[in-house]
N, C-alpha and C. Protein backbone atom coordinates (compact mmCIF):
# COMPACT_ATOMS: atom_id res chain seq x y z
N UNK A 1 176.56 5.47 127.12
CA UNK A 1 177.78 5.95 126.52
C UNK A 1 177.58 6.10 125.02
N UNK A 2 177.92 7.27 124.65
CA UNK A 2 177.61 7.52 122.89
C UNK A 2 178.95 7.10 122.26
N UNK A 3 178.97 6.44 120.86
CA UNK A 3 179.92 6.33 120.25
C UNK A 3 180.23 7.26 119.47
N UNK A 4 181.76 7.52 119.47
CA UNK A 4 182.10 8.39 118.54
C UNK A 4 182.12 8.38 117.30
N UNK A 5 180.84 9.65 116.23
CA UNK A 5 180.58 8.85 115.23
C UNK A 5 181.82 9.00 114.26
N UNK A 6 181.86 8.14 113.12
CA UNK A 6 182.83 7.83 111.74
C UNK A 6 182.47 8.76 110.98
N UNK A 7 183.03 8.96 109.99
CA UNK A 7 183.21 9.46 108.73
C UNK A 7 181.70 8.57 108.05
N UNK A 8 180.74 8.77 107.31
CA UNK A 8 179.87 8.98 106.37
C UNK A 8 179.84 9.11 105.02
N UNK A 9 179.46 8.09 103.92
CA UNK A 9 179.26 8.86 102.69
C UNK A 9 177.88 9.75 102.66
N UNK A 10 177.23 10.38 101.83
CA UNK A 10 176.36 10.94 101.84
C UNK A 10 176.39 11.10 100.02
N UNK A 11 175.31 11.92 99.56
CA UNK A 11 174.76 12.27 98.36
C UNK A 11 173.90 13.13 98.46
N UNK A 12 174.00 14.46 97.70
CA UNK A 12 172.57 15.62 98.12
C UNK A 12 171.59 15.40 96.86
N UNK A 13 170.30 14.96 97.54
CA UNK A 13 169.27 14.55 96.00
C UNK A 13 168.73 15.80 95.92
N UNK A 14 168.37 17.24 96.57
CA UNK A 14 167.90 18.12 96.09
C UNK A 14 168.54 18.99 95.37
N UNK A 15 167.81 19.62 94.60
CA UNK A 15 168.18 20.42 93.30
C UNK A 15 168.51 21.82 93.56
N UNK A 16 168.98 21.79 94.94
CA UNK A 16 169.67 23.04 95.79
C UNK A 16 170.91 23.14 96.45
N UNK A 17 171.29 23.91 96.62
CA UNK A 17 172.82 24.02 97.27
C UNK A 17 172.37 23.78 98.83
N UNK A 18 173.15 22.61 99.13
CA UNK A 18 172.92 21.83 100.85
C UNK A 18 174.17 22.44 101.86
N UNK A 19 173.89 24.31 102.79
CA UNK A 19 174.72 24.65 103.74
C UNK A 19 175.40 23.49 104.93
N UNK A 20 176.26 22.96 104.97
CA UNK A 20 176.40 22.81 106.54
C UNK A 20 177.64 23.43 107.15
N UNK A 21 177.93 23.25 108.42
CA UNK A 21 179.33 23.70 108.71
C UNK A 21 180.53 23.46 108.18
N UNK A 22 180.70 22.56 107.72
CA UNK A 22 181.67 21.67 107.06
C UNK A 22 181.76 22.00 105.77
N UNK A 23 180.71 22.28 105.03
CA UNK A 23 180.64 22.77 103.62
C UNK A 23 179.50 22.96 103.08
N UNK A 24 179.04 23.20 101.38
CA UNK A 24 178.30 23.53 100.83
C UNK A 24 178.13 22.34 99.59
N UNK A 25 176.93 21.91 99.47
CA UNK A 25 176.97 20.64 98.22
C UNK A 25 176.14 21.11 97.51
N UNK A 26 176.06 20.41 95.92
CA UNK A 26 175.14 21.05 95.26
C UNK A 26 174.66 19.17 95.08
N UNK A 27 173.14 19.40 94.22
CA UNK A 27 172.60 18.22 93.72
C UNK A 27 173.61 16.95 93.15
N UNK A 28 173.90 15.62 93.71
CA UNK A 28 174.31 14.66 92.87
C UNK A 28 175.90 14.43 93.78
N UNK A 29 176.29 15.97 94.48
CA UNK A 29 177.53 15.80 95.17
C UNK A 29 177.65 14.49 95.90
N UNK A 30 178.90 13.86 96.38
CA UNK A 30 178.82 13.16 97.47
C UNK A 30 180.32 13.48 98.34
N UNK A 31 179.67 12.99 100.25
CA UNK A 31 180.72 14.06 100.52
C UNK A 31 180.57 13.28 102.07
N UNK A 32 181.50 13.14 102.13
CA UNK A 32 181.97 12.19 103.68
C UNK A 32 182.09 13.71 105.24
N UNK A 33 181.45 12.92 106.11
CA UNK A 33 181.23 13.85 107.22
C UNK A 33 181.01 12.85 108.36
N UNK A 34 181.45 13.48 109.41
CA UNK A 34 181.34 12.90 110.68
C UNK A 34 179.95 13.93 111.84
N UNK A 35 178.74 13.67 111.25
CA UNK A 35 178.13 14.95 111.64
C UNK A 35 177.91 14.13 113.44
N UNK A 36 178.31 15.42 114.01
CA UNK A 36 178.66 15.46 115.68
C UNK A 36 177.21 15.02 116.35
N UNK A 37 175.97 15.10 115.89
CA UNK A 37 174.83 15.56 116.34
C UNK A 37 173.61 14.52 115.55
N UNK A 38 173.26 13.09 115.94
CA UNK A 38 172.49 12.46 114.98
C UNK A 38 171.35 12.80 114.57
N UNK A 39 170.74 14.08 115.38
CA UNK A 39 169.35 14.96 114.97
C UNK A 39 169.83 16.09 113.91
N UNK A 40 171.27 15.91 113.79
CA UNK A 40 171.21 17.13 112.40
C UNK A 40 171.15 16.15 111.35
N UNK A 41 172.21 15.16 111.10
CA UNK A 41 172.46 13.76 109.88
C UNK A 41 170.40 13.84 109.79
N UNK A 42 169.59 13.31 110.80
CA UNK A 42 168.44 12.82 110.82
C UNK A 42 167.53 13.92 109.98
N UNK A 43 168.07 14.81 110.53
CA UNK A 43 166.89 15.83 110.12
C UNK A 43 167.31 16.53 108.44
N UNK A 44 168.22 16.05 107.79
CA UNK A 44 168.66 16.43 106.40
C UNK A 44 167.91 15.49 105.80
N UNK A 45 168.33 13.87 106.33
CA UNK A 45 167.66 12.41 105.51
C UNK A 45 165.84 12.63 105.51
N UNK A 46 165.64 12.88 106.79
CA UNK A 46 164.17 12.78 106.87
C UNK A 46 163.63 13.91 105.60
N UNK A 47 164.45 15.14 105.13
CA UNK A 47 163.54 16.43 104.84
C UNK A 47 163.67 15.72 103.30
N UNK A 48 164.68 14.67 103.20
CA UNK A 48 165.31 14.64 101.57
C UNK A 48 166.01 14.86 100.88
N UNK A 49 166.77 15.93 101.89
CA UNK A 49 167.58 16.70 100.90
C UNK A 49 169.18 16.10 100.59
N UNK A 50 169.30 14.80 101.46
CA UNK A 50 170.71 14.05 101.33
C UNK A 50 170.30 12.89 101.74
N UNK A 51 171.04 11.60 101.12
CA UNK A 51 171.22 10.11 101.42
C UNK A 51 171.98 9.51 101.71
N UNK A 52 172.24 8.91 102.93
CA UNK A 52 173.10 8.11 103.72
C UNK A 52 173.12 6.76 102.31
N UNK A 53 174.68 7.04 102.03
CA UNK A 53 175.35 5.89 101.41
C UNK A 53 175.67 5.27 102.36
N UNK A 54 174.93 3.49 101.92
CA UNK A 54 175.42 2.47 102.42
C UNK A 54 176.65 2.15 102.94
N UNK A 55 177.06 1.36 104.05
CA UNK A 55 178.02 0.94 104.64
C UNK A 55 178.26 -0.30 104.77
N UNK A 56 179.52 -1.00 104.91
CA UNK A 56 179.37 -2.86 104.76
C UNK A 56 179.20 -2.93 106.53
N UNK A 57 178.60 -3.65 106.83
CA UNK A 57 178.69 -4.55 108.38
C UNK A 57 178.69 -5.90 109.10
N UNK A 58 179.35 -6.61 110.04
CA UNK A 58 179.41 -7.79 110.36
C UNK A 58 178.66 -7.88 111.75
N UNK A 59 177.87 -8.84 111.69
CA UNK A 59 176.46 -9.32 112.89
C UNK A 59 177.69 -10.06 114.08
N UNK A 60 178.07 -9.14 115.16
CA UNK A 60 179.37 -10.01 116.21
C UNK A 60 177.63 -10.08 117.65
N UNK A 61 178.40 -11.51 118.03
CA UNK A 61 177.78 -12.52 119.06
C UNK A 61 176.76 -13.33 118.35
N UNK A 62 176.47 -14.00 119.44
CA UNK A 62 175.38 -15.02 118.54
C UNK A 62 173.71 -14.88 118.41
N UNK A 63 173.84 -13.52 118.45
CA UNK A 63 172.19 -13.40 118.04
C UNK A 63 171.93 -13.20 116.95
N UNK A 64 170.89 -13.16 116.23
CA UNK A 64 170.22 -12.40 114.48
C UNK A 64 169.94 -11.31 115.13
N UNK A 65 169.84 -10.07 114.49
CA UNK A 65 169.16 -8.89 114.42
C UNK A 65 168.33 -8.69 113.30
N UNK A 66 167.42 -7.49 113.17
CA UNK A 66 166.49 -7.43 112.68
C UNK A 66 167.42 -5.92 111.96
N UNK A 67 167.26 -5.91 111.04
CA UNK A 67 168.45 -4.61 110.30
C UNK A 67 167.44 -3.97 109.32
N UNK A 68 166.95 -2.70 109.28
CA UNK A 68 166.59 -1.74 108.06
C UNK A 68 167.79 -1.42 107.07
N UNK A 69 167.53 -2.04 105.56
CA UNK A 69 168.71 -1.46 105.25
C UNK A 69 168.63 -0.60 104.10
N UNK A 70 167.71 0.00 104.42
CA UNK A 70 167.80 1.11 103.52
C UNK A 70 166.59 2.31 104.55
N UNK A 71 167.21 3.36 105.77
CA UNK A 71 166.82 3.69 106.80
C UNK A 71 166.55 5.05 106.29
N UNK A 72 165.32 5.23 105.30
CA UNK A 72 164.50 6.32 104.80
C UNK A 72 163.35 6.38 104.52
N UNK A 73 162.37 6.89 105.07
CA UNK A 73 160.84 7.35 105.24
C UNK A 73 160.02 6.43 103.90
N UNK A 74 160.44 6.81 103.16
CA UNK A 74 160.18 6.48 102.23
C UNK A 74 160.24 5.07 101.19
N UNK A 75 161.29 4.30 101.63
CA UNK A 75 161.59 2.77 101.15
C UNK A 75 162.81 2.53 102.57
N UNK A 76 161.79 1.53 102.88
CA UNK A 76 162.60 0.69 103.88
C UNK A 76 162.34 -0.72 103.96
N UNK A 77 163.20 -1.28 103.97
CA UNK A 77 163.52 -2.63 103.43
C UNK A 77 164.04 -3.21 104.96
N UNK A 78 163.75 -4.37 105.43
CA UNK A 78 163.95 -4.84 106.43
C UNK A 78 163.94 -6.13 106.23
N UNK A 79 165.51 -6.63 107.24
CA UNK A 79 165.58 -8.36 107.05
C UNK A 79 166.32 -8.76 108.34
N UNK A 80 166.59 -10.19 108.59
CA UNK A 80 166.91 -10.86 109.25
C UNK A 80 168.51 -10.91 109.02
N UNK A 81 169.83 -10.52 109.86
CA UNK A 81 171.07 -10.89 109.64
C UNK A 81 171.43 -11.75 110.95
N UNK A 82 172.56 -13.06 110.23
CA UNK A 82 172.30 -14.08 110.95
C UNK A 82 173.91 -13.44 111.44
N UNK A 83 174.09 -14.18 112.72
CA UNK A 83 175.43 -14.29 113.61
C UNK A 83 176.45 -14.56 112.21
N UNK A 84 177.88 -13.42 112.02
CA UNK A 84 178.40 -13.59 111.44
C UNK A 84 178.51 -13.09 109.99
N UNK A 85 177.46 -12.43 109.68
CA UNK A 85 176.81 -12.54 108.38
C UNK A 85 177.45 -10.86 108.01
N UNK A 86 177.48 -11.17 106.89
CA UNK A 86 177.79 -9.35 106.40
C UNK A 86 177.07 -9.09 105.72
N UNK A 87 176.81 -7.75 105.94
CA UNK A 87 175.59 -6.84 104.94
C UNK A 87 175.62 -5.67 104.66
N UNK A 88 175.12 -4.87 103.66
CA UNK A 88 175.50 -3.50 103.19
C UNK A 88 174.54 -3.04 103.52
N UNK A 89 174.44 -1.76 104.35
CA UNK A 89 173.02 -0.99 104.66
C UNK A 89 173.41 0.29 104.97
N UNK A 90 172.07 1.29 104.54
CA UNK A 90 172.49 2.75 104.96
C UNK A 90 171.52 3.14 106.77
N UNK A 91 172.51 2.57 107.63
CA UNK A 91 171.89 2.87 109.28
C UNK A 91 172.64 4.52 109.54
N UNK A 92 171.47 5.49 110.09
CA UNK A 92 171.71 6.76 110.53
C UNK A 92 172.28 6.68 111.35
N UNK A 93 173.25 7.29 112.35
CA UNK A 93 173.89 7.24 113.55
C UNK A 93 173.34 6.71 114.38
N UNK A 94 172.09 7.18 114.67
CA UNK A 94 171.37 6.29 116.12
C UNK A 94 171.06 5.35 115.92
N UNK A 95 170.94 5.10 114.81
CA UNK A 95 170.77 2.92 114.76
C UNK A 95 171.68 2.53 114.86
N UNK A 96 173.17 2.98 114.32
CA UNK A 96 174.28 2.07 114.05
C UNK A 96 174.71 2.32 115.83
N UNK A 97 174.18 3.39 116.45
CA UNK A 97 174.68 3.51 118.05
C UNK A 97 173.86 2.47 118.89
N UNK A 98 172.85 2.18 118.42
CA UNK A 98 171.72 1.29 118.85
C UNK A 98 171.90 -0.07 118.65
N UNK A 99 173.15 -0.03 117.46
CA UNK A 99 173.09 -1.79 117.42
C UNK A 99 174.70 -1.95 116.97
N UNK A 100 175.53 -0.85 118.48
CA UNK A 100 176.62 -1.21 118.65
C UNK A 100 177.38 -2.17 119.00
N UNK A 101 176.70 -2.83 120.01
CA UNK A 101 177.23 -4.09 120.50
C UNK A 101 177.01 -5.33 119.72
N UNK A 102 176.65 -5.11 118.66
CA UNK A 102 175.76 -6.14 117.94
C UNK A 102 176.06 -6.08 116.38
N UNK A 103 176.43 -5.38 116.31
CA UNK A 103 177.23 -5.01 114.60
C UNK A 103 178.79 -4.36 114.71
N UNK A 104 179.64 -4.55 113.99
CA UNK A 104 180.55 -3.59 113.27
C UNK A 104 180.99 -3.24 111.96
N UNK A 105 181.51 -2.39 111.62
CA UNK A 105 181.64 -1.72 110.35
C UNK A 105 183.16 -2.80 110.12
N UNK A 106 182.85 -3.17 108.66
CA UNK A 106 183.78 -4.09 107.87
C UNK A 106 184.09 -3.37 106.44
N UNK A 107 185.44 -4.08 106.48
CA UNK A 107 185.73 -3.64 104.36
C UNK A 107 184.47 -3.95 103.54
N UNK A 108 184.30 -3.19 102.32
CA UNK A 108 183.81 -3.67 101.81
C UNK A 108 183.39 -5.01 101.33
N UNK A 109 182.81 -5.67 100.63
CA UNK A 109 182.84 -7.35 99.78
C UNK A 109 183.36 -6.91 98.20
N UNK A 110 184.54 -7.77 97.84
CA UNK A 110 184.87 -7.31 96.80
C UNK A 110 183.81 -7.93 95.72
N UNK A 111 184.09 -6.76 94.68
CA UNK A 111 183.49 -7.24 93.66
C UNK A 111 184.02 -8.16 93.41
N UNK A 112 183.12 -8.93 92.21
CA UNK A 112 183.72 -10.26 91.27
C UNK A 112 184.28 -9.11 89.91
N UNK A 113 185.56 -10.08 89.57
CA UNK A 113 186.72 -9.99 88.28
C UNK A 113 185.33 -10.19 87.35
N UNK A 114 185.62 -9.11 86.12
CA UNK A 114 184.62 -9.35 85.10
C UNK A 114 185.70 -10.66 84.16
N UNK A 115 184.60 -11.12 83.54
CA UNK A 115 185.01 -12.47 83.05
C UNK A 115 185.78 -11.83 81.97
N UNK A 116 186.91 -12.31 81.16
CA UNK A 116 187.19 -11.93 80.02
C UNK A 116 186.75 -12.77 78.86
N UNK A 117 186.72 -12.23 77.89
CA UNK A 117 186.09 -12.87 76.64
C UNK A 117 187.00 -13.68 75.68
N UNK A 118 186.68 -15.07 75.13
CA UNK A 118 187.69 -15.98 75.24
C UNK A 118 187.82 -15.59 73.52
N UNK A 119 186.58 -15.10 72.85
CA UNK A 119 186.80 -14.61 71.53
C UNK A 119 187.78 -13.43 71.13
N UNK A 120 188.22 -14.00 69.43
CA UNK A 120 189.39 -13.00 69.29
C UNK A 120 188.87 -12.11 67.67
């Protein structure tokens, strides 16, 4: 059973105007999409020409998984998330479909209040 995918941030790093059905981006854009098809999302990330912005997630049942969290050819970073645990990572559709039963998408983690300065 496929899940129906979410909404997406994205970012286009090439220094070209990025066609899809949905619209047209230029370099630096960023631009939320629900792409229907995880071999089209795949095949933009793999060529370069756009980057899956990170997403927050929570590890549900009691296993660890093994999580890439940064899921590009090029720098991939891989760790251990424990039962419970939240983490920010950019997973392409077929991972986050792959480790449905085993993750879900959470609010962000708020930032910390910048301190104020006690000098006058």
């Amino acid at each position: 059973m496929k899940v129906e995918p979410a909404k997406r941030r994205y970012r286009v790093l090439a220094p070209v105007t990025i066609h899809f059905e949905h619209g047209a981006y230029e370099q630096d854009d960023e631009f939320e999409h629900a792409f229907a098809d995880g071999d089209e999302e795949w095949e933009a990330l793999d060529k370069g020409l756009i980057a899956l912005l990170p997403d927050w997630y929570q590890v549900v049942g009691g296993s660890a998984i093994e999580v890439n969290l940064i899921e590009v050819p090029a720098s991939l970073t891989t760790r251990v998330a424990l039962p419970g645990e939240r983490f920010e990572a950019a997973l392409p559709l077929n991972r986050e479909d792959q480790l449905r039963y085993h993750i879900r998408r959470v609010a962000p983690e708020p930032k910390p209040a910048a301190k104020k300065s006690t000098k006058e």
